[in-house]
PDB file of N, CA and C in Angstrom:
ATOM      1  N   UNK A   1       2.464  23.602  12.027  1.00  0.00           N
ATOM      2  CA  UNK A   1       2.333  23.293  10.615  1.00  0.00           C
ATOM      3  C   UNK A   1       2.133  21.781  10.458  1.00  0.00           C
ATOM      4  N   UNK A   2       1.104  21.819   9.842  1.00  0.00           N
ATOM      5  CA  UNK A   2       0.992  20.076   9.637  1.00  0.00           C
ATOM      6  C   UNK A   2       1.858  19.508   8.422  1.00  0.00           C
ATOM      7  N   UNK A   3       1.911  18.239   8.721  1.00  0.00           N
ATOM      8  CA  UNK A   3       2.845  17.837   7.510  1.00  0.00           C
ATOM      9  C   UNK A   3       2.017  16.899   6.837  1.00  0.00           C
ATOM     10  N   UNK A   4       2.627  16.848   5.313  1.00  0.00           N
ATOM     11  CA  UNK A   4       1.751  15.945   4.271  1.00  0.00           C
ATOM     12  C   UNK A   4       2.240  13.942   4.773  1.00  0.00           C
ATOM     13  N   UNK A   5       1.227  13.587   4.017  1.00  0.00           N
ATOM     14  CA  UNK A   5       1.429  11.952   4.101  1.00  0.00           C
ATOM     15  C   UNK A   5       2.899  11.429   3.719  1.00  0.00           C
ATOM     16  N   UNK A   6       3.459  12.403   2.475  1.00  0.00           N
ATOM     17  CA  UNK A   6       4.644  11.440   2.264  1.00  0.00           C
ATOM     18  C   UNK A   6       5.721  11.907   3.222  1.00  0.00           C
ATOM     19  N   UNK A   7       5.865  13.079   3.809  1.00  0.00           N
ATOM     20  CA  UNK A   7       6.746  13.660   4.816  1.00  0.00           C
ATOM     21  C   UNK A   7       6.326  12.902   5.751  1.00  0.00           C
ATOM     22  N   UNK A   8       4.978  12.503   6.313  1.00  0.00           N
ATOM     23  CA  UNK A   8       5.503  11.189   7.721  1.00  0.00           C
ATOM     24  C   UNK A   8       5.601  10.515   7.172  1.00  0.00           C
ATOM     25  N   UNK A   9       5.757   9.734   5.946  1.00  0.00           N
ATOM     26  CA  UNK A   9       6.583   8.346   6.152  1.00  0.00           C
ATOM     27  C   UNK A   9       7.831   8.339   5.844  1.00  0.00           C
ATOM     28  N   UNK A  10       8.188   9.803   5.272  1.00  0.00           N
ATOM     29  CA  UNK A  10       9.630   9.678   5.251  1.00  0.00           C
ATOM     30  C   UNK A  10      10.370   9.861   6.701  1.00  0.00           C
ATOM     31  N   UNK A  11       9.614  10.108   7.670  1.00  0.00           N
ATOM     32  CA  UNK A  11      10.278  10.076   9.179  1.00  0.00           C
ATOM     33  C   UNK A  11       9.781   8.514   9.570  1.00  0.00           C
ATOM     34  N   UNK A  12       9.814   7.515   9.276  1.00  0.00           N
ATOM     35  CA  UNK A  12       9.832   6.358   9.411  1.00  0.00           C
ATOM     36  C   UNK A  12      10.599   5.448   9.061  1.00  0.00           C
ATOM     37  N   UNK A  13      11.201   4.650  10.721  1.00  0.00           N
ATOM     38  CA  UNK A  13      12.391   3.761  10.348  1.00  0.00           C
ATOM     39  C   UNK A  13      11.905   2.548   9.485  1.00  0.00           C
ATOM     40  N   UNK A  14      12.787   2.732   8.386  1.00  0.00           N
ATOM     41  CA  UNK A  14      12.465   0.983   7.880  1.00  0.00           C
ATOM     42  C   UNK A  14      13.615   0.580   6.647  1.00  0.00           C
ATOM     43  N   UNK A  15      13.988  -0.630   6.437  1.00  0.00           N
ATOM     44  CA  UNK A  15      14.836  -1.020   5.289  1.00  0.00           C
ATOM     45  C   UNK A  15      14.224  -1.935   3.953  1.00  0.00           C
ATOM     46  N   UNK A  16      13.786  -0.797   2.993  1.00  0.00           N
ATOM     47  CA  UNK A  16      13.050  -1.394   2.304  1.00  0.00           C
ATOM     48  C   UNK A  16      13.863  -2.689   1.292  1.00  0.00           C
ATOM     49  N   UNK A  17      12.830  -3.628   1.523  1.00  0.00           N
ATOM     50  CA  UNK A  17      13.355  -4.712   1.013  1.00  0.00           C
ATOM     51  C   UNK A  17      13.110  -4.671  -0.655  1.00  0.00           C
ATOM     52  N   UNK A  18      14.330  -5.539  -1.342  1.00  0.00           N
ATOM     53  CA  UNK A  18      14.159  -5.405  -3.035  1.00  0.00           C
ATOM     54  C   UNK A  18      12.588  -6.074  -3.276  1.00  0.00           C
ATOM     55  N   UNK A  19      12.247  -7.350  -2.085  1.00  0.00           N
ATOM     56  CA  UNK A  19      10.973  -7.682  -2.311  1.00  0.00           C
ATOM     57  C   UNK A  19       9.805  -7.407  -2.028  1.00  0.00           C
ATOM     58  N   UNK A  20       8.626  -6.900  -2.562  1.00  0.00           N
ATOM     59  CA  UNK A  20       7.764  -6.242  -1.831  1.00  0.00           C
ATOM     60  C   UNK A  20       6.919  -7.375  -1.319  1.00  0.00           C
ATOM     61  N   UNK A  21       6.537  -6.524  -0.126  1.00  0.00           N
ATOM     62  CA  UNK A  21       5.775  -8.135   0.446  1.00  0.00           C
ATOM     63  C   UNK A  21       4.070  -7.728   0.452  1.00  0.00           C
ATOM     64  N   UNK A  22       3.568  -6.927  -0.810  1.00  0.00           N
ATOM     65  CA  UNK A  22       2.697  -6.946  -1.223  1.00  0.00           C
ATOM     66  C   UNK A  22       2.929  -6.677  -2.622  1.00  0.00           C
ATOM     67  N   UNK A  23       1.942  -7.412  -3.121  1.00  0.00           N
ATOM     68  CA  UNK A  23       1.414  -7.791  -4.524  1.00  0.00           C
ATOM     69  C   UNK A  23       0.247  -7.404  -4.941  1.00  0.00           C
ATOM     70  N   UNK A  24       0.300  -7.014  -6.167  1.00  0.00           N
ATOM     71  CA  UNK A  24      -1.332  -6.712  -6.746  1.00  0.00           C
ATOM     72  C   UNK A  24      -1.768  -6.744  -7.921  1.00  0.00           C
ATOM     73  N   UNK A  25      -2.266  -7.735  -8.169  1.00  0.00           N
ATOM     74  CA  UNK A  25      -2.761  -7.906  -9.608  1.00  0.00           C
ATOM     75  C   UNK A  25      -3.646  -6.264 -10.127  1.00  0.00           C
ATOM     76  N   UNK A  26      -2.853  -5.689 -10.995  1.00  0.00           N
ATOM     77  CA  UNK A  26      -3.707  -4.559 -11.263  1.00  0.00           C
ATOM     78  C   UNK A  26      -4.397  -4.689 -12.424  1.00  0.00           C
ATOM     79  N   UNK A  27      -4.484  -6.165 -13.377  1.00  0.00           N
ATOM     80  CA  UNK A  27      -5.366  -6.241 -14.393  1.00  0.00           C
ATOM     81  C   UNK A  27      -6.869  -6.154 -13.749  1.00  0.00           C
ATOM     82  N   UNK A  28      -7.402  -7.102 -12.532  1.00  0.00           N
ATOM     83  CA  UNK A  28      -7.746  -7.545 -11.768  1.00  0.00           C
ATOM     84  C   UNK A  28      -8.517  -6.085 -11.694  1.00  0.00           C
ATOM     85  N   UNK A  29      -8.275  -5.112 -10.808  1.00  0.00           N
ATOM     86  CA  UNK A  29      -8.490  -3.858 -10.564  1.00  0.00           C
ATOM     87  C   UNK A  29      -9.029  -3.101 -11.337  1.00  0.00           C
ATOM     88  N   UNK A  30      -8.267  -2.850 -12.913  1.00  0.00           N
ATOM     89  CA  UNK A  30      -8.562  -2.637 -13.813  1.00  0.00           C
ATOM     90  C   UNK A  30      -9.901  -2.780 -14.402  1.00  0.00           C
ATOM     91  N   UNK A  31     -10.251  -4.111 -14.843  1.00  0.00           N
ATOM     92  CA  UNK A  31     -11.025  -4.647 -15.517  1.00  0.00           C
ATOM     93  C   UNK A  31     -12.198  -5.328 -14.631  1.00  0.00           C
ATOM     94  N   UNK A  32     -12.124  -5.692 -13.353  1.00  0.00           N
ATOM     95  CA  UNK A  32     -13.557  -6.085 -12.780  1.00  0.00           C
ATOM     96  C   UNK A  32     -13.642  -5.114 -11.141  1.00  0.00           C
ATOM     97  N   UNK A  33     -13.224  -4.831 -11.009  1.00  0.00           N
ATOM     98  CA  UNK A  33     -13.467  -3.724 -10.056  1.00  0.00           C
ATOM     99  C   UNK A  33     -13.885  -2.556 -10.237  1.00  0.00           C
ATOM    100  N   UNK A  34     -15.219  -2.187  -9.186  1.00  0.00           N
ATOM    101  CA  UNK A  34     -15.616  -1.145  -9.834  1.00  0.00           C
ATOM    102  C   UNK A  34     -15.302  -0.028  -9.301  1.00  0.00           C
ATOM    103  N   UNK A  35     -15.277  -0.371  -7.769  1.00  0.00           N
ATOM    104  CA  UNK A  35     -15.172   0.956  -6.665  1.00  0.00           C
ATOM    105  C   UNK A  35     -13.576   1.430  -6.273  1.00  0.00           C
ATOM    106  N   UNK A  36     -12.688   0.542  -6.222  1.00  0.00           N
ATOM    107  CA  UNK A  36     -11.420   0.783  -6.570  1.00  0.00           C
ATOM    108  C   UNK A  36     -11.241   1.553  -4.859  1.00  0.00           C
ATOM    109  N   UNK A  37     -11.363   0.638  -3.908  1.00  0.00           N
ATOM    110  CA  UNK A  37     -11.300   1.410  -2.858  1.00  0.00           C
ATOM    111  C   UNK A  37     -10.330   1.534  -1.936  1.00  0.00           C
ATOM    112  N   UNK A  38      -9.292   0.683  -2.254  1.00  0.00           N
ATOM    113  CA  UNK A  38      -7.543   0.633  -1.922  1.00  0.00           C
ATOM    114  C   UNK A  38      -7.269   2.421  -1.985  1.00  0.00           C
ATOM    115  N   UNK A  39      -7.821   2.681  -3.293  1.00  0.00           N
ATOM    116  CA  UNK A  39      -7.691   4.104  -3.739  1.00  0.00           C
ATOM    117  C   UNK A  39      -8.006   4.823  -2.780  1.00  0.00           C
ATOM    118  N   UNK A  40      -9.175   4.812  -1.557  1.00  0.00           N
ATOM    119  CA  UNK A  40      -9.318   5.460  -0.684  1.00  0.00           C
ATOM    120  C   UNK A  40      -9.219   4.815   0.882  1.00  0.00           C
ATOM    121  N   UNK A  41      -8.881   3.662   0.940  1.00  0.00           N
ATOM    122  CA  UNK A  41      -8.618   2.994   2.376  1.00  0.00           C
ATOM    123  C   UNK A  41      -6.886   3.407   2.516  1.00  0.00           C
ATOM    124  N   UNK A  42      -6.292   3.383   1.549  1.00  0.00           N
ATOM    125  CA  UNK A  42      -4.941   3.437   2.212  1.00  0.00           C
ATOM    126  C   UNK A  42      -4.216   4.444   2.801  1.00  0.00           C
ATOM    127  N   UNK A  43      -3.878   4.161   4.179  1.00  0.00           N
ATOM    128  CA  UNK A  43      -3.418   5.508   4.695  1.00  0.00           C
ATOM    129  C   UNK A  43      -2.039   6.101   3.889  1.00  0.00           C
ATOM    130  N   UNK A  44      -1.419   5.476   3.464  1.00  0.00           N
ATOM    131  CA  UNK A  44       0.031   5.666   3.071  1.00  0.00           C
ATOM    132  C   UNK A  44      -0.145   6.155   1.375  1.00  0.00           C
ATOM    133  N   UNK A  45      -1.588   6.238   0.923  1.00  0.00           N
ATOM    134  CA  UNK A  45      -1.829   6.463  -0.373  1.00  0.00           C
ATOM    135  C   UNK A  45      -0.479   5.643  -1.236  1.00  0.00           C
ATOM    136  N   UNK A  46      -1.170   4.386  -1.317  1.00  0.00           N
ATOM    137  CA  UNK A  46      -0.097   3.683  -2.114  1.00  0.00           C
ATOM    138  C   UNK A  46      -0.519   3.333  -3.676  1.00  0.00           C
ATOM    139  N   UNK A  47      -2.200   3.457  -3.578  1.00  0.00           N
ATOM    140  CA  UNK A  47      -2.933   2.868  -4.788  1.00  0.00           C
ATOM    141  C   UNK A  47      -3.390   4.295  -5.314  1.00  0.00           C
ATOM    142  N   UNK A  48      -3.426   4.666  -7.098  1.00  0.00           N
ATOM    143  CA  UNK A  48      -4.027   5.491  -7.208  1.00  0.00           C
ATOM    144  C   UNK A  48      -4.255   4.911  -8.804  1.00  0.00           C
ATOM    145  N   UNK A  49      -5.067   5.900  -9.086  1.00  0.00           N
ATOM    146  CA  UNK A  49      -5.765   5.735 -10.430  1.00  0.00           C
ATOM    147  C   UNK A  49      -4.931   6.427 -11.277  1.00  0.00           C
ATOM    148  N   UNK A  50      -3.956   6.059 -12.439  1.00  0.00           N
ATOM    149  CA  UNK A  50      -3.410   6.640 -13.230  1.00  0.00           C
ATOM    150  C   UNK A  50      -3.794   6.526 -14.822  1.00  0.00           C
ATOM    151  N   UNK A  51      -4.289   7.619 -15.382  1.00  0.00           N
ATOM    152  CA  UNK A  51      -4.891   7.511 -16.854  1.00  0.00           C
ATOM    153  C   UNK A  51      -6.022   6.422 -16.863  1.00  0.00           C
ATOM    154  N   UNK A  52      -6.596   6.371 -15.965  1.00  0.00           N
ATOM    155  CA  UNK A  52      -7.784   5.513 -16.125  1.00  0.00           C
ATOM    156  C   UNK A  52      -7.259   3.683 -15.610  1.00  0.00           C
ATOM    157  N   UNK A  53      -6.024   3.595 -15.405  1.00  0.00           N
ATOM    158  CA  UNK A  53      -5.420   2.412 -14.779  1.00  0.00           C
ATOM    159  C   UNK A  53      -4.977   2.279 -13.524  1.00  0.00           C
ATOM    160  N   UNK A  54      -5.087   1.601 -12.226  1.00  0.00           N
ATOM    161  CA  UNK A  54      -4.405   1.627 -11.342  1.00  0.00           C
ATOM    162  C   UNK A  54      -3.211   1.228 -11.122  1.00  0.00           C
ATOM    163  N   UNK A  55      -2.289   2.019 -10.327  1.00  0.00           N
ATOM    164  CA  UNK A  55      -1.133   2.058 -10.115  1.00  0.00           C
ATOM    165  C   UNK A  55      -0.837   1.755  -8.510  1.00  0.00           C
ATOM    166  N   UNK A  56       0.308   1.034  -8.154  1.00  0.00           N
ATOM    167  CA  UNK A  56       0.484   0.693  -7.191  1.00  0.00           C
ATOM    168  C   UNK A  56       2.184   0.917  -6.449  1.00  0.00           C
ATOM    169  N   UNK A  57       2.286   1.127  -5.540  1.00  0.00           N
ATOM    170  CA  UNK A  57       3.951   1.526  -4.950  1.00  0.00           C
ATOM    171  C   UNK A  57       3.762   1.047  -3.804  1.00  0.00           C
ATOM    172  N   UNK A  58       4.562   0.040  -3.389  1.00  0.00           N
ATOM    173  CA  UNK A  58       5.039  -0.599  -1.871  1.00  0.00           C
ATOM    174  C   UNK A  58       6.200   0.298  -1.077  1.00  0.00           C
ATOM    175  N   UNK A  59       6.326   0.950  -1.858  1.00  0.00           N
ATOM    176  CA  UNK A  59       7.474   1.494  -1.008  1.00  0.00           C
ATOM    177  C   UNK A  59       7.140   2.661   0.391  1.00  0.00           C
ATOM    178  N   UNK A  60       6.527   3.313   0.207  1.00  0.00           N
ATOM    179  CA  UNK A  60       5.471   3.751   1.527  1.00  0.00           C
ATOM    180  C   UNK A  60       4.544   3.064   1.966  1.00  0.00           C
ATOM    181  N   UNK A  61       4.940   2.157   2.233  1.00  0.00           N
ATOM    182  CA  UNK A  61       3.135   1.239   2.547  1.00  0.00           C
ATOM    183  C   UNK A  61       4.161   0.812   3.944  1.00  0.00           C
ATOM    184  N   UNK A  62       3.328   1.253   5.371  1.00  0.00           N
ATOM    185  CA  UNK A  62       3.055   1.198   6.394  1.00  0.00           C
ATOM    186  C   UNK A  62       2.712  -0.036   7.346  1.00  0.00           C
ATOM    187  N   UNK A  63       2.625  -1.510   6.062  1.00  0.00           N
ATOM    188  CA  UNK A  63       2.299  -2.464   6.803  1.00  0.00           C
ATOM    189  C   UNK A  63       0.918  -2.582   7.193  1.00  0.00           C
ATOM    190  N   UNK A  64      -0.165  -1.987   7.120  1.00  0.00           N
ATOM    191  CA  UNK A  64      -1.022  -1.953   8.419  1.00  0.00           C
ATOM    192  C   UNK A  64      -2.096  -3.232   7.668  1.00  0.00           C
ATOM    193  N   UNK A  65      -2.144  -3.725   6.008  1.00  0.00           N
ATOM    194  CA  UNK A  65      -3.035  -4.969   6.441  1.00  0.00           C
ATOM    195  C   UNK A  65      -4.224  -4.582   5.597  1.00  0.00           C
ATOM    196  N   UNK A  66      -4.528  -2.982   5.617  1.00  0.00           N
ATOM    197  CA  UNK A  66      -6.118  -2.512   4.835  1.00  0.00           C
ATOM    198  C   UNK A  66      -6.879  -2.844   3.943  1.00  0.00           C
ATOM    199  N   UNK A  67      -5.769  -2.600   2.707  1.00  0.00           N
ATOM    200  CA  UNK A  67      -5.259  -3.203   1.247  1.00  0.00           C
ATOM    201  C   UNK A  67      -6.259  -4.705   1.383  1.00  0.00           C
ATOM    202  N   UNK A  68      -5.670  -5.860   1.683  1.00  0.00           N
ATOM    203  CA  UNK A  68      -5.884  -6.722   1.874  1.00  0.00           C
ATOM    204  C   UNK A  68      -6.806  -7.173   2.285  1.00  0.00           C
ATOM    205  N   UNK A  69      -7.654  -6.300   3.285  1.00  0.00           N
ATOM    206  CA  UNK A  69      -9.095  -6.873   4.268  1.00  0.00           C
ATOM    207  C   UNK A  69      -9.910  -5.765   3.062  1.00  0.00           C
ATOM    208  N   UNK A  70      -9.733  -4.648   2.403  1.00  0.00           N
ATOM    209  CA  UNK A  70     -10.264  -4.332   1.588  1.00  0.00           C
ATOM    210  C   UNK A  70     -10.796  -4.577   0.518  1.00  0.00           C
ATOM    211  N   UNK A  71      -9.973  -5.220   0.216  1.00  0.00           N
ATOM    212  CA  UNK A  71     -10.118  -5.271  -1.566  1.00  0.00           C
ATOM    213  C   UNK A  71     -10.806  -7.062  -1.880  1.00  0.00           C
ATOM    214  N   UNK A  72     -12.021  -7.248  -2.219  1.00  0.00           N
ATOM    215  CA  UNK A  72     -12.618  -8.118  -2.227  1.00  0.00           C
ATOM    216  C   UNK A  72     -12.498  -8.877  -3.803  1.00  0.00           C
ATOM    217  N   UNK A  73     -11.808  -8.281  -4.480  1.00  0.00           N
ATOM    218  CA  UNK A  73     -11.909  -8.522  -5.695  1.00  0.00           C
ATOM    219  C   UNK A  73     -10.326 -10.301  -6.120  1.00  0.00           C
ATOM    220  N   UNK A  74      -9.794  -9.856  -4.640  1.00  0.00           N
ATOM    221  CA  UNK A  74      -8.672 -11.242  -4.520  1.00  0.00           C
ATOM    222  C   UNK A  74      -7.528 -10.949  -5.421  1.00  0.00           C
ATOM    223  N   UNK A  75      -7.269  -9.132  -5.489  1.00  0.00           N
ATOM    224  CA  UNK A  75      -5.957  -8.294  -6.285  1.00  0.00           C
ATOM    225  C   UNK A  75      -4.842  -8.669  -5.669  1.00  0.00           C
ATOM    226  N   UNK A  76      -5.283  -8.510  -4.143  1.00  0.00           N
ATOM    227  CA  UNK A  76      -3.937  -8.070  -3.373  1.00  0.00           C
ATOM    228  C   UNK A  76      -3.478  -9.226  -2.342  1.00  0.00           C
ATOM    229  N   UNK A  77      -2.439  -9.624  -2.661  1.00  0.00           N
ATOM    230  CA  UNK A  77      -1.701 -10.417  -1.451  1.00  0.00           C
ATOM    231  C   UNK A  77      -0.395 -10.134  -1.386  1.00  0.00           C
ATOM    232  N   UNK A  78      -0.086 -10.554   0.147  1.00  0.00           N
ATOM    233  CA  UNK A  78       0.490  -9.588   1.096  1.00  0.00           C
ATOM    234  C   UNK A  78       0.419 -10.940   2.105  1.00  0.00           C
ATOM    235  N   UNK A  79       2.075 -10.768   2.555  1.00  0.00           N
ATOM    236  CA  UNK A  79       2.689 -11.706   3.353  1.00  0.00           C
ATOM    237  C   UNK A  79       4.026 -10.671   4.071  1.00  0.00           C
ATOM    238  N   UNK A  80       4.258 -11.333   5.280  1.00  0.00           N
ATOM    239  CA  UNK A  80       5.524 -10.253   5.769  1.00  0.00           C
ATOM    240  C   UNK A  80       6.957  -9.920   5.430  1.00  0.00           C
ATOM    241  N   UNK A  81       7.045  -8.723   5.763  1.00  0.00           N
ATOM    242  CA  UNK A  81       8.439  -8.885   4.959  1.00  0.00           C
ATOM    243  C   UNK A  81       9.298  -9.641   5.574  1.00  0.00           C
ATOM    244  N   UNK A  82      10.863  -9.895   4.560  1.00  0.00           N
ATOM    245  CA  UNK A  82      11.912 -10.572   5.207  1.00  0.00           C
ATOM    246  C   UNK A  82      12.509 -10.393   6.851  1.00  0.00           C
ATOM    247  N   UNK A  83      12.032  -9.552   6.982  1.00  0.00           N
ATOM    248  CA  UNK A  83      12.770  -9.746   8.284  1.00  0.00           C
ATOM    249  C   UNK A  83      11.285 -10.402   9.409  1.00  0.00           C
ATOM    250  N   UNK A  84      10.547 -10.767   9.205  1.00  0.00           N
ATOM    251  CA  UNK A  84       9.588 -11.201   9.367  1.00  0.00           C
ATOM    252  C   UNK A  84       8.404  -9.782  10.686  1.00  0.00           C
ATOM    253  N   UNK A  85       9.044  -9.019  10.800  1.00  0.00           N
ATOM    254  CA  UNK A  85       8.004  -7.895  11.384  1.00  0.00           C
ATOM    255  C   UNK A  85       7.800  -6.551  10.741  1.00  0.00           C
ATOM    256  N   UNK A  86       7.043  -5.770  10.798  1.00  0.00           N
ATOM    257  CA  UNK A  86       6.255  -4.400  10.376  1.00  0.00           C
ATOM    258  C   UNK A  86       7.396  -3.601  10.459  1.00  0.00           C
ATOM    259  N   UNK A  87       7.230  -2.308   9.916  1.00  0.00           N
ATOM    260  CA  UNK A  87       7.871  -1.256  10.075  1.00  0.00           C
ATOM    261  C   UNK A  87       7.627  -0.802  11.490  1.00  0.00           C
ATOM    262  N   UNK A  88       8.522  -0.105  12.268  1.00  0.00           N
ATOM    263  CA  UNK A  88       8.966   0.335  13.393  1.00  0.00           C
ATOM    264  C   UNK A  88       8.527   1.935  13.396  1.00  0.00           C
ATOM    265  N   UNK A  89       7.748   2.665  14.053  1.00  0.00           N
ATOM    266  CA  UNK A  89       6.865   3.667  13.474  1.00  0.00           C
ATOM    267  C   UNK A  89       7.827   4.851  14.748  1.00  0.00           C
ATOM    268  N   UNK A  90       7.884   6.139  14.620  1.00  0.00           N
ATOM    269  CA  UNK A  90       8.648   6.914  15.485  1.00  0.00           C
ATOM    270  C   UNK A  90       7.865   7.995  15.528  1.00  0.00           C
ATOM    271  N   UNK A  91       6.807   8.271  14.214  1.00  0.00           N
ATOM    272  CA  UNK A  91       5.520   9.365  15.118  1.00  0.00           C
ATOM    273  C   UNK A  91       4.726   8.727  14.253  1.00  0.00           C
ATOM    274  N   UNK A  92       4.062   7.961  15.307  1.00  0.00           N
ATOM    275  CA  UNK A  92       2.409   7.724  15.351  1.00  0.00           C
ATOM    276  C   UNK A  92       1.437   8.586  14.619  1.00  0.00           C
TER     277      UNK A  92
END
C-alpha cells in the first residue's frame, strides 16, 4: 500500500522551530506571478492555491531548496533553520 505525501512526512524526524526558515511574500505571488509553480515543484506540497490566493505552510517542508531555485518572481527566501542543518530523513 502506498502512502500519501503527508503520511511520509509525518514519519520524519524533525523539531519544528516557532521560526520558519522560509518566507514568502504571497502578495508577490498573488498579483505578478503567473505560473505559480512552487504550486507544482514542491515535493512536500507546501504551496497551494486557495480561493484564487496562494497559501503557504512551512511546517512539512522537507528543506530541499526548490521553492527558492524556483520561483523567479523573488517571493521566497529561505535561510537555515536554528539548529543550523536540514531535517534528518528516515525513509527516503
Amino acid at each position: 500500500m502506498s502512502m500519501s505525501v503527508k503520511d511520509r512526512l509525518a514519519t520524519n524526524k524533525t523539531k519544528l522551530s516557532k521560526k520558519p526558515h522560509i518566507t514568502v511574500e504571497t502578495d508577490i505571488c498573488d498579483t505578478t506571478c503567473t505560473h505559480k509553480c512552487t504550486t507544482r515543484v514542491c515535493p512536500a506540497k507546501c504551496f497551494e492555491i486557495v480561493n484564487d490566493k496562494m497559501a503557504f505552510q512551512y511546517e512539512d517542508c522537507i528543506e530541499c531548496g526548490t521553492c527558492l531555485h524556483a520561483c523567479d518572481q523573488g517571493a521566497v527566501s529561505w535561510k537555515f533553520p536554528e539548529s543550523g542543518h536540514g531535517i534528518t530523513f528516515r525513509l527516503g
